[in-house]
PDB file of N, CA and C in Angstrom:
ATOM      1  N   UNK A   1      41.776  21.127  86.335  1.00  0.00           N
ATOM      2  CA  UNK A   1      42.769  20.802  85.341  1.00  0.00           C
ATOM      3  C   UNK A   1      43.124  22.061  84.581  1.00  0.00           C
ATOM      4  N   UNK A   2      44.630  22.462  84.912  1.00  0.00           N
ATOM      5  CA  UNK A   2      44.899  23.714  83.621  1.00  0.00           C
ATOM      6  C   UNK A   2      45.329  23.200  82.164  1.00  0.00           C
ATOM      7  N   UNK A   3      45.132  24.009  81.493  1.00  0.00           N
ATOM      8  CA  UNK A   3      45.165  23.516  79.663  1.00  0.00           C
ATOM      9  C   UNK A   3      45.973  24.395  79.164  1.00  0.00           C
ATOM     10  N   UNK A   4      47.493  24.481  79.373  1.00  0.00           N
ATOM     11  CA  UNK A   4      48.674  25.334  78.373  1.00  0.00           C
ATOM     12  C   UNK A   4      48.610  24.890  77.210  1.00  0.00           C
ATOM     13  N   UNK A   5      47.834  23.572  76.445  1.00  0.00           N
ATOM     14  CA  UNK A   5      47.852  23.670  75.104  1.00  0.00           C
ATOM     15  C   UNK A   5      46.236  23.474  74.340  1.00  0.00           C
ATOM     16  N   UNK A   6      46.001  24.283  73.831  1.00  0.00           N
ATOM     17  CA  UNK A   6      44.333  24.535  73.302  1.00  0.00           C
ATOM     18  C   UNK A   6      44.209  23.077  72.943  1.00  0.00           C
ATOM     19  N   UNK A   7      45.129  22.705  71.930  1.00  0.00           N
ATOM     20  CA  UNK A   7      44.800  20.837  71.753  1.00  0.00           C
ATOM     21  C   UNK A   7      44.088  20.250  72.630  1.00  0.00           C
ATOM     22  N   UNK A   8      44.867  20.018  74.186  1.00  0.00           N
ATOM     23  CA  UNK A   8      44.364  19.579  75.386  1.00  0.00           C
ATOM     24  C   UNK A   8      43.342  19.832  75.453  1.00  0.00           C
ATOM     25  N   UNK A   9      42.401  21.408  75.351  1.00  0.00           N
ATOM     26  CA  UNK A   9      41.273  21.587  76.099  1.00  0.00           C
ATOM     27  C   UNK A   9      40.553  20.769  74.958  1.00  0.00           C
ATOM     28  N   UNK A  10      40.791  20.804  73.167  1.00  0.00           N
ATOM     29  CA  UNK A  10      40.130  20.302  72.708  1.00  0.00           C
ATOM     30  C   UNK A  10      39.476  19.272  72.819  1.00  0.00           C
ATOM     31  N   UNK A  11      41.016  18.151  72.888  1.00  0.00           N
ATOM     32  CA  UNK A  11      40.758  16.754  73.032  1.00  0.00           C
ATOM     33  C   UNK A  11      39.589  16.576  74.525  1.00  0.00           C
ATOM     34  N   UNK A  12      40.027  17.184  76.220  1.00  0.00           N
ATOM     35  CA  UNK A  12      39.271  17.055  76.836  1.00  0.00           C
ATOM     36  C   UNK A  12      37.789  17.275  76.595  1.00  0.00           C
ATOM     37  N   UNK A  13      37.594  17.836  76.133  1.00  0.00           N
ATOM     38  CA  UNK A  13      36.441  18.219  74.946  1.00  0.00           C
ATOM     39  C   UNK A  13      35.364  17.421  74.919  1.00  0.00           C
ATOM     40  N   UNK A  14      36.376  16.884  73.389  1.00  0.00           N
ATOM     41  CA  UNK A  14      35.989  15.774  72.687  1.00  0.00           C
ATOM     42  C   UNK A  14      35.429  14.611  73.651  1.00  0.00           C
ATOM     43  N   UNK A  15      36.274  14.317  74.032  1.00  0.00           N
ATOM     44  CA  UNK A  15      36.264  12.707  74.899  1.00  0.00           C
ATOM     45  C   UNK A  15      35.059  12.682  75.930  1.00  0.00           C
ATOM     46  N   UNK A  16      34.157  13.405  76.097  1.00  0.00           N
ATOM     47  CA  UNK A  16      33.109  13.653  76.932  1.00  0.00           C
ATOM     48  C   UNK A  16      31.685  12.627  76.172  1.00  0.00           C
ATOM     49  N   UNK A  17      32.109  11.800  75.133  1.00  0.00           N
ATOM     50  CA  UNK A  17      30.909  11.153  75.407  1.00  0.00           C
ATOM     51  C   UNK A  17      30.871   9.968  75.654  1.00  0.00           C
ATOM     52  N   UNK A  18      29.582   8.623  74.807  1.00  0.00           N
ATOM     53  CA  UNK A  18      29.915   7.468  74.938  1.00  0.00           C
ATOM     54  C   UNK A  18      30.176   6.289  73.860  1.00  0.00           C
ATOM     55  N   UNK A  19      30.428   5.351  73.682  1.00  0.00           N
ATOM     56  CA  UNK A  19      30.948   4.325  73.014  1.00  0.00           C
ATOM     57  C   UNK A  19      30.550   3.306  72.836  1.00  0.00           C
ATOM     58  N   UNK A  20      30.859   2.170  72.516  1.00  0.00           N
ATOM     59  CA  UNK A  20      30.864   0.815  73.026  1.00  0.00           C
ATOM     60  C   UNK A  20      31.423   0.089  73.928  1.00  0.00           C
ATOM     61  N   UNK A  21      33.185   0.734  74.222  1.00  0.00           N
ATOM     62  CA  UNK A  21      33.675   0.557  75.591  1.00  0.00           C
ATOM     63  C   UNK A  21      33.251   1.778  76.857  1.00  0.00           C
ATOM     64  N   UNK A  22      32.627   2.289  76.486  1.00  0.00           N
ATOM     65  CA  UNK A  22      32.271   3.683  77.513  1.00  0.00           C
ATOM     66  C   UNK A  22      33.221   4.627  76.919  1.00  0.00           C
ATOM     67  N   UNK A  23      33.857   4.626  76.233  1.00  0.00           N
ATOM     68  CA  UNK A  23      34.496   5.884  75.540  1.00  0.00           C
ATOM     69  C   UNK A  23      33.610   6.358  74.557  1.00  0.00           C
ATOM     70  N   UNK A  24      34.048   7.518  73.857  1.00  0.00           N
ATOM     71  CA  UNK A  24      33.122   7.988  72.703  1.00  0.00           C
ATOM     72  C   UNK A  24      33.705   7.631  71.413  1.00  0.00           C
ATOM     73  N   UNK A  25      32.274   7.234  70.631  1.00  0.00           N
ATOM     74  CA  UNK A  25      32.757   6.856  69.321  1.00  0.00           C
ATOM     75  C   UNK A  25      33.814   7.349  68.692  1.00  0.00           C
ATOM     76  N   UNK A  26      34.241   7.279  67.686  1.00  0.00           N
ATOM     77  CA  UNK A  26      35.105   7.848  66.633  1.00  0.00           C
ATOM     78  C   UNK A  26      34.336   9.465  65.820  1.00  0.00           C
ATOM     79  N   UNK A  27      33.058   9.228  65.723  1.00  0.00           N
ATOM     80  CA  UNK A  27      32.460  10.033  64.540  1.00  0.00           C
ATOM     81  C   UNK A  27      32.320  11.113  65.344  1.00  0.00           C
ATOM     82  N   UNK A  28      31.785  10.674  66.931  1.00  0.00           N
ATOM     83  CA  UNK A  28      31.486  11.848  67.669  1.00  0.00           C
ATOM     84  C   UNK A  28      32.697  12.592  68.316  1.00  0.00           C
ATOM     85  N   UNK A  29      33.955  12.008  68.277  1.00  0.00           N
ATOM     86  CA  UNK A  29      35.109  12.580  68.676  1.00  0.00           C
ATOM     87  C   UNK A  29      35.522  14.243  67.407  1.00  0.00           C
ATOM     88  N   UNK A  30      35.538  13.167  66.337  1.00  0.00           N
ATOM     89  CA  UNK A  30      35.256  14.015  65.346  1.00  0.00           C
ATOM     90  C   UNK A  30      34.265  15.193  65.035  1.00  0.00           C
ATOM     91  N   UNK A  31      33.250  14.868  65.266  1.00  0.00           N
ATOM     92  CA  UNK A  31      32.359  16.221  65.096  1.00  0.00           C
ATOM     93  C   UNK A  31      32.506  16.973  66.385  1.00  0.00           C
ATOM     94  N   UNK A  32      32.842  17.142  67.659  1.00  0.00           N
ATOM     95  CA  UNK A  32      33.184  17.563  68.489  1.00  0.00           C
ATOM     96  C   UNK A  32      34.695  18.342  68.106  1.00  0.00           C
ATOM     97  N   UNK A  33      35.412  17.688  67.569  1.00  0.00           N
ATOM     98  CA  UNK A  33      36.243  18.678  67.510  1.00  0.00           C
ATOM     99  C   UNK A  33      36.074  19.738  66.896  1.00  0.00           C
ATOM    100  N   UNK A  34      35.556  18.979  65.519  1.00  0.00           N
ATOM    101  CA  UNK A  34      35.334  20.119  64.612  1.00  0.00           C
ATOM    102  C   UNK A  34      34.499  21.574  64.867  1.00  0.00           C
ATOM    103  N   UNK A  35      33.357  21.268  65.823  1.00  0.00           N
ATOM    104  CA  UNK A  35      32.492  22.470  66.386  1.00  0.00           C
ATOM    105  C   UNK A  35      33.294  23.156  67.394  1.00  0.00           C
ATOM    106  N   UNK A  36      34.143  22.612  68.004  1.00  0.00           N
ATOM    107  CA  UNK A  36      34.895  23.621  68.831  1.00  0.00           C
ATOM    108  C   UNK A  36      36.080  24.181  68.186  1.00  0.00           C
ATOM    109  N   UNK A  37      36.630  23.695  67.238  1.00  0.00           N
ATOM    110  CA  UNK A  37      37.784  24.671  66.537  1.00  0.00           C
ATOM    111  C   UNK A  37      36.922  25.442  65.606  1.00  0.00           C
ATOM    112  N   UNK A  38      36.089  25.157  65.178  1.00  0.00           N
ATOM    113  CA  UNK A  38      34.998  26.142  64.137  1.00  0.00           C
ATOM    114  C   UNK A  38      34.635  27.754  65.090  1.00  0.00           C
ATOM    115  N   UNK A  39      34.221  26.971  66.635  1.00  0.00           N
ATOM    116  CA  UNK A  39      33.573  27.833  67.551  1.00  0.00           C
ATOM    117  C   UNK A  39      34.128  27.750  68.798  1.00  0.00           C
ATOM    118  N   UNK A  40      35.382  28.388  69.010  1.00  0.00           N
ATOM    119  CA  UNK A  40      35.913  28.454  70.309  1.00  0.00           C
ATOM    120  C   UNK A  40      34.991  28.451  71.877  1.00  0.00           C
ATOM    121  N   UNK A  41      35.433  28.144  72.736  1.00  0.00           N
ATOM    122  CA  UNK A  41      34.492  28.111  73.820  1.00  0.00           C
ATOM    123  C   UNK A  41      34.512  29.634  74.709  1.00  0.00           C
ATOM    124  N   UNK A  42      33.765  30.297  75.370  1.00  0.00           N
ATOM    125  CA  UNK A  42      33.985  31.576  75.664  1.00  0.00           C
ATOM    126  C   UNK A  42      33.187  31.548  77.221  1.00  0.00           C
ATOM    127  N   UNK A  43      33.429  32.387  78.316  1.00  0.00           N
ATOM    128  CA  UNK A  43      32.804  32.188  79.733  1.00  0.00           C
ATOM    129  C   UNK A  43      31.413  32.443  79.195  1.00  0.00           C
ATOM    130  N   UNK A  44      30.613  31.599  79.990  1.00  0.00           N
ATOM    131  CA  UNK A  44      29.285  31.863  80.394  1.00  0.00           C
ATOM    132  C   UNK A  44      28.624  33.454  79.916  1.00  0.00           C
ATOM    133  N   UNK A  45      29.479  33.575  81.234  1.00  0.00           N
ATOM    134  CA  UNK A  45      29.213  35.842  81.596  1.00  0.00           C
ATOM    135  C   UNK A  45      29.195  36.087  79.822  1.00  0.00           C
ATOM    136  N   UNK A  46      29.430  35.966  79.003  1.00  0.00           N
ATOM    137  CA  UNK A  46      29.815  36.174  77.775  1.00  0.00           C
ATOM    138  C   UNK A  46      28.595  35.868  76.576  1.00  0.00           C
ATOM    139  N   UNK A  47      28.054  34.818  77.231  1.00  0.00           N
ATOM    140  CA  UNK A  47      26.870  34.214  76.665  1.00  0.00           C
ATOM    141  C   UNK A  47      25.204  34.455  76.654  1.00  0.00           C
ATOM    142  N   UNK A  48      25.402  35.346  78.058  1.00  0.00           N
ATOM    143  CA  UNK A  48      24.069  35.545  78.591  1.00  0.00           C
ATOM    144  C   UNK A  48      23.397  36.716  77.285  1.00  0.00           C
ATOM    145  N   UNK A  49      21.691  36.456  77.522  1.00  0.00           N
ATOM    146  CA  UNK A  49      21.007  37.618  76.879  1.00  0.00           C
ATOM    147  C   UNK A  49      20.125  37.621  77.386  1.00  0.00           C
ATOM    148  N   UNK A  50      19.079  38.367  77.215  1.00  0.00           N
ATOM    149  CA  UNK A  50      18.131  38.781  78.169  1.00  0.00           C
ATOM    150  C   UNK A  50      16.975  37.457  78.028  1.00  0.00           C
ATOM    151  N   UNK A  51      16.913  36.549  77.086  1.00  0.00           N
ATOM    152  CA  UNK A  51      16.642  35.411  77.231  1.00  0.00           C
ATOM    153  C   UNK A  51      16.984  33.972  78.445  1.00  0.00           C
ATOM    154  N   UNK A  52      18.053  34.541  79.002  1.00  0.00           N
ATOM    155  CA  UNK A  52      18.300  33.391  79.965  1.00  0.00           C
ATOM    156  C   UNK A  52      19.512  33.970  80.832  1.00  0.00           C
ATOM    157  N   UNK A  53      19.552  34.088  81.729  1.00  0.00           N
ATOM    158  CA  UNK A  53      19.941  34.809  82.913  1.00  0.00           C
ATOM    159  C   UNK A  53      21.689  33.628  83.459  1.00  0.00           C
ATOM    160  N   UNK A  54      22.867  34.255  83.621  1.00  0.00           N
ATOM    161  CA  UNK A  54      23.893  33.868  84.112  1.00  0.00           C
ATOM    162  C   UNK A  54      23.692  32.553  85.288  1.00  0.00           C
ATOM    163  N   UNK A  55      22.970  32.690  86.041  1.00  0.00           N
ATOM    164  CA  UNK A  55      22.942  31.592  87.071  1.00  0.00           C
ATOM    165  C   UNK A  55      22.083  30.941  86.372  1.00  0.00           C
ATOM    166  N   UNK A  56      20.829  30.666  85.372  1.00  0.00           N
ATOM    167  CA  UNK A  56      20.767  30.311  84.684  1.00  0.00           C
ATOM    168  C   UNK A  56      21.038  28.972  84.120  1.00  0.00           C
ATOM    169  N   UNK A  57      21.940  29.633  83.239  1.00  0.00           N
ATOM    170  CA  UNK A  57      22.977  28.931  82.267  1.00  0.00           C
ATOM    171  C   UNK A  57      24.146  28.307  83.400  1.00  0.00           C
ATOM    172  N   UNK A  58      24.251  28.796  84.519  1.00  0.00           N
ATOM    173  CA  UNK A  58      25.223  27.894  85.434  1.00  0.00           C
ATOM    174  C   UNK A  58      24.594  26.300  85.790  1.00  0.00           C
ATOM    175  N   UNK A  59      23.500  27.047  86.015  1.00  0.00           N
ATOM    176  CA  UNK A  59      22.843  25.519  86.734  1.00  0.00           C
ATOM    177  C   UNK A  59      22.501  24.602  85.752  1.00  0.00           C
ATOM    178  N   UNK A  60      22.092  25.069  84.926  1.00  0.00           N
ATOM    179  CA  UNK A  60      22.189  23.889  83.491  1.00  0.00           C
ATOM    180  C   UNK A  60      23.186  23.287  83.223  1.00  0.00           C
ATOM    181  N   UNK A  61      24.363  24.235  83.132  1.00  0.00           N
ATOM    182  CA  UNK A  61      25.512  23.387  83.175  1.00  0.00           C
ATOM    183  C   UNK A  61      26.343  22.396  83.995  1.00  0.00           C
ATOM    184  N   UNK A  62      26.184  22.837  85.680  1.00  0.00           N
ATOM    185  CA  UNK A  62      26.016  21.934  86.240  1.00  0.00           C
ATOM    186  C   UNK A  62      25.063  20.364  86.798  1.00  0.00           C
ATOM    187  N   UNK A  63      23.977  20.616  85.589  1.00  0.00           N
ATOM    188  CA  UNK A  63      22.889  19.770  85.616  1.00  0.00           C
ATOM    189  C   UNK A  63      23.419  18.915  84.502  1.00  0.00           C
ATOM    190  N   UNK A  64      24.721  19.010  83.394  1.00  0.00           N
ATOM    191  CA  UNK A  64      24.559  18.791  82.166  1.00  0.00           C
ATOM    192  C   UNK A  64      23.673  18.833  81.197  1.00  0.00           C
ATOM    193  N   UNK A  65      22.888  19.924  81.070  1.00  0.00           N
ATOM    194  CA  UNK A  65      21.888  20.465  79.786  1.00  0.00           C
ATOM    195  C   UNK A  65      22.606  20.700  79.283  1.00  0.00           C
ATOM    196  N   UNK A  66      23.631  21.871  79.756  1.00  0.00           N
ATOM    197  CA  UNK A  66      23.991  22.759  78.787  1.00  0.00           C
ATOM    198  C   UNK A  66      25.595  21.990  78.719  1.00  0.00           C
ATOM    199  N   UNK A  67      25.646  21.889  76.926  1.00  0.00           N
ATOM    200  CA  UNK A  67      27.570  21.500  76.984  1.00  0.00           C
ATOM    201  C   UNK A  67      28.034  22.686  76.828  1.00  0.00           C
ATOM    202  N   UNK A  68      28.761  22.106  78.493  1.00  0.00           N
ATOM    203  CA  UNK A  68      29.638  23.383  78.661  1.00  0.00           C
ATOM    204  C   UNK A  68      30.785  22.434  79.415  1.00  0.00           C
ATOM    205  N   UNK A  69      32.332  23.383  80.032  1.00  0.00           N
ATOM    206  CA  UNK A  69      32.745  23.131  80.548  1.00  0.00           C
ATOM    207  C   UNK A  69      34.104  23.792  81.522  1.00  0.00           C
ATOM    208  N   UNK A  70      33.695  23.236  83.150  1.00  0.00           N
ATOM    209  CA  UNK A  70      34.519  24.025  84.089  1.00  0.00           C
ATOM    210  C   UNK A  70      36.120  24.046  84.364  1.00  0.00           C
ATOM    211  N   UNK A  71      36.735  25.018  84.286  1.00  0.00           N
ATOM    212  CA  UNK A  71      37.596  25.142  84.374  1.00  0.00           C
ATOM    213  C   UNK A  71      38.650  25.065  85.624  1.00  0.00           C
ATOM    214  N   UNK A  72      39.839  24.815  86.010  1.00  0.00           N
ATOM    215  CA  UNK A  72      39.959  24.640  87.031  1.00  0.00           C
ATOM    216  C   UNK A  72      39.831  25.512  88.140  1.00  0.00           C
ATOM    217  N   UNK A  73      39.932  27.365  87.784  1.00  0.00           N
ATOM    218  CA  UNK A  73      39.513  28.427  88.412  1.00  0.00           C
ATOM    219  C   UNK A  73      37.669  28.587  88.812  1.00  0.00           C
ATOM    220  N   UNK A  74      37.159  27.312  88.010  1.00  0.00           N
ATOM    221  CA  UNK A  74      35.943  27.636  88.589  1.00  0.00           C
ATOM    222  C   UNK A  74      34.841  28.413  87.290  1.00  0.00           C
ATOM    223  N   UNK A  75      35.910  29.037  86.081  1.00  0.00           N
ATOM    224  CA  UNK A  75      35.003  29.523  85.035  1.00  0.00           C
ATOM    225  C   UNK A  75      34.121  28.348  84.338  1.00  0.00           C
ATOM    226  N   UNK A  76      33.072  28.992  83.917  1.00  0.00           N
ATOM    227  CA  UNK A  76      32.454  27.745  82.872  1.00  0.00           C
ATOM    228  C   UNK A  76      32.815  28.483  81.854  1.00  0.00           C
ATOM    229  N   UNK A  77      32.703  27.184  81.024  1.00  0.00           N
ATOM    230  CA  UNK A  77      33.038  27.562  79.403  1.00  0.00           C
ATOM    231  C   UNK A  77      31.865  26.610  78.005  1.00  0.00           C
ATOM    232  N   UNK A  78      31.603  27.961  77.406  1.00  0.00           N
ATOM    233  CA  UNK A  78      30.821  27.138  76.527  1.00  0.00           C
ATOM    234  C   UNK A  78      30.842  27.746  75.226  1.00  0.00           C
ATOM    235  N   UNK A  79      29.674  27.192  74.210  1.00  0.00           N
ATOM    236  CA  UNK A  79      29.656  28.311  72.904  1.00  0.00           C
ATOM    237  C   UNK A  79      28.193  28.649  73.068  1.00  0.00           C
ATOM    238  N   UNK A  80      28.235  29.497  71.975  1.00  0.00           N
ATOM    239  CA  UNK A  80      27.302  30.265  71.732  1.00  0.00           C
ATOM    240  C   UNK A  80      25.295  29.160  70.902  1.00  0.00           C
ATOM    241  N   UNK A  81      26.887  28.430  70.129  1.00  0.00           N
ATOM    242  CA  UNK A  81      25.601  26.903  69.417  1.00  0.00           C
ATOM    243  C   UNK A  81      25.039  26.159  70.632  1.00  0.00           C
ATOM    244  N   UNK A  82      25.969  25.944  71.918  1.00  0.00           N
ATOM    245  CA  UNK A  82      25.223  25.317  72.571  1.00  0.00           C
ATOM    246  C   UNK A  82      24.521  26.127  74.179  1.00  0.00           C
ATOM    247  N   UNK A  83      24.747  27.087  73.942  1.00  0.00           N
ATOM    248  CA  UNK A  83      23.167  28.319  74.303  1.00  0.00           C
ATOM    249  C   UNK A  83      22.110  28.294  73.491  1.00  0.00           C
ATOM    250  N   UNK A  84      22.573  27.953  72.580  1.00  0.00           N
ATOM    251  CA  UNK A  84      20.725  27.910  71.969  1.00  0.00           C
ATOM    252  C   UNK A  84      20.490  26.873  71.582  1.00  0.00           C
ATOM    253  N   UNK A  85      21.039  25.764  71.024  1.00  0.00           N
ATOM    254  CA  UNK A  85      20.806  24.124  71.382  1.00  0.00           C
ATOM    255  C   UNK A  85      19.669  24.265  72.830  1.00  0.00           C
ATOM    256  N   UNK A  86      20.521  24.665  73.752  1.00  0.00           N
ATOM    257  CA  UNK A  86      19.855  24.593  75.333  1.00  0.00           C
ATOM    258  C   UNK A  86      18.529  25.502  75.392  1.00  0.00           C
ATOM    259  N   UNK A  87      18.116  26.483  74.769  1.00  0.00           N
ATOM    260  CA  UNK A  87      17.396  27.673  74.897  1.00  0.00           C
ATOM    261  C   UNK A  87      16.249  26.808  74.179  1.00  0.00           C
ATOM    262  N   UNK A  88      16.541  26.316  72.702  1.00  0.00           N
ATOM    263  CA  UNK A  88      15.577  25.602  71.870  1.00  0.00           C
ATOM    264  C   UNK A  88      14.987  24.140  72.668  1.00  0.00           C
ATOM    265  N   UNK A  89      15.513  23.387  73.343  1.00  0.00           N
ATOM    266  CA  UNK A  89      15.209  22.592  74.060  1.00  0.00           C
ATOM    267  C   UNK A  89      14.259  22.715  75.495  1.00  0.00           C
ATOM    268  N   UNK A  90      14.525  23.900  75.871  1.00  0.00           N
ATOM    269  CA  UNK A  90      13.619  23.920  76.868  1.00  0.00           C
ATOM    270  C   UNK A  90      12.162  24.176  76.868  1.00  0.00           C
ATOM    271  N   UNK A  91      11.006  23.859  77.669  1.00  0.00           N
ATOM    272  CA  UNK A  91       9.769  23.886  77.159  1.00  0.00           C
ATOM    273  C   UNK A  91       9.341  25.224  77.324  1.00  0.00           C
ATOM    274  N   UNK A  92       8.422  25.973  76.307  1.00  0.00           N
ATOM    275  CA  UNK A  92       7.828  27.035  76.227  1.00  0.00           C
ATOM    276  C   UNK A  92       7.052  27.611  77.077  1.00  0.00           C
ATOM    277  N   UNK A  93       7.185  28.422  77.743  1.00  0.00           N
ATOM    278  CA  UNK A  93       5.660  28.800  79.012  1.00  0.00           C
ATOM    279  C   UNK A  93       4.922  29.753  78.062  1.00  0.00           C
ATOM    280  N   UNK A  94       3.552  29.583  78.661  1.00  0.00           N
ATOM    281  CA  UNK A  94       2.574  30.733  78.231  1.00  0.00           C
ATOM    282  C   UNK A  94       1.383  30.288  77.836  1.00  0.00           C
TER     283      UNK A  94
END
């Protein structure tokens, strides 16, 4: 899907969770927007640190850990809050 208007990518966004009819609530439409116009979404490649490695963060995202989301060229797209949402969630080795 291409997105000529940022609205669009927003709303597609948004609408990613669940409901009572299988749509997503109202509150969570709302706070979803708000974190992505607060925090634009940026590629992956963009996100990495020496904490968690590009393929990584792909496969999470294709696992849905990580909220992120693919573009129709194939980029992922995510923020930076939910790299470490994902980073803080995973279990500790050592």
């Amino acid at each position: 899907m291409s997105y000529d208007d940022p609205a669009a990518m927003l709303l597609d966004g948004a609408l990613a969770g669940t409901g009572r009819r299988g749509g997503p609530t109202r509150a969570t439409i709302y706070s979803r927007l708000e974190t992505q116009i607060e925090e634009p979404r940026t590629r992956l490649t963009a996100l990495v640190d020496t904490g968690m490695s590009l393929t990584a963060l792909r496969a999470a995202a294709r696992r849905g850990r990580l909220e992120a989301t693919q573009r129709s060229d194939g980029q992922w797209l995510s923020t930076r809050r939910a790299v470490e949402q994902y980073m803080e969630s995973r279990p500790r080795s050592g």
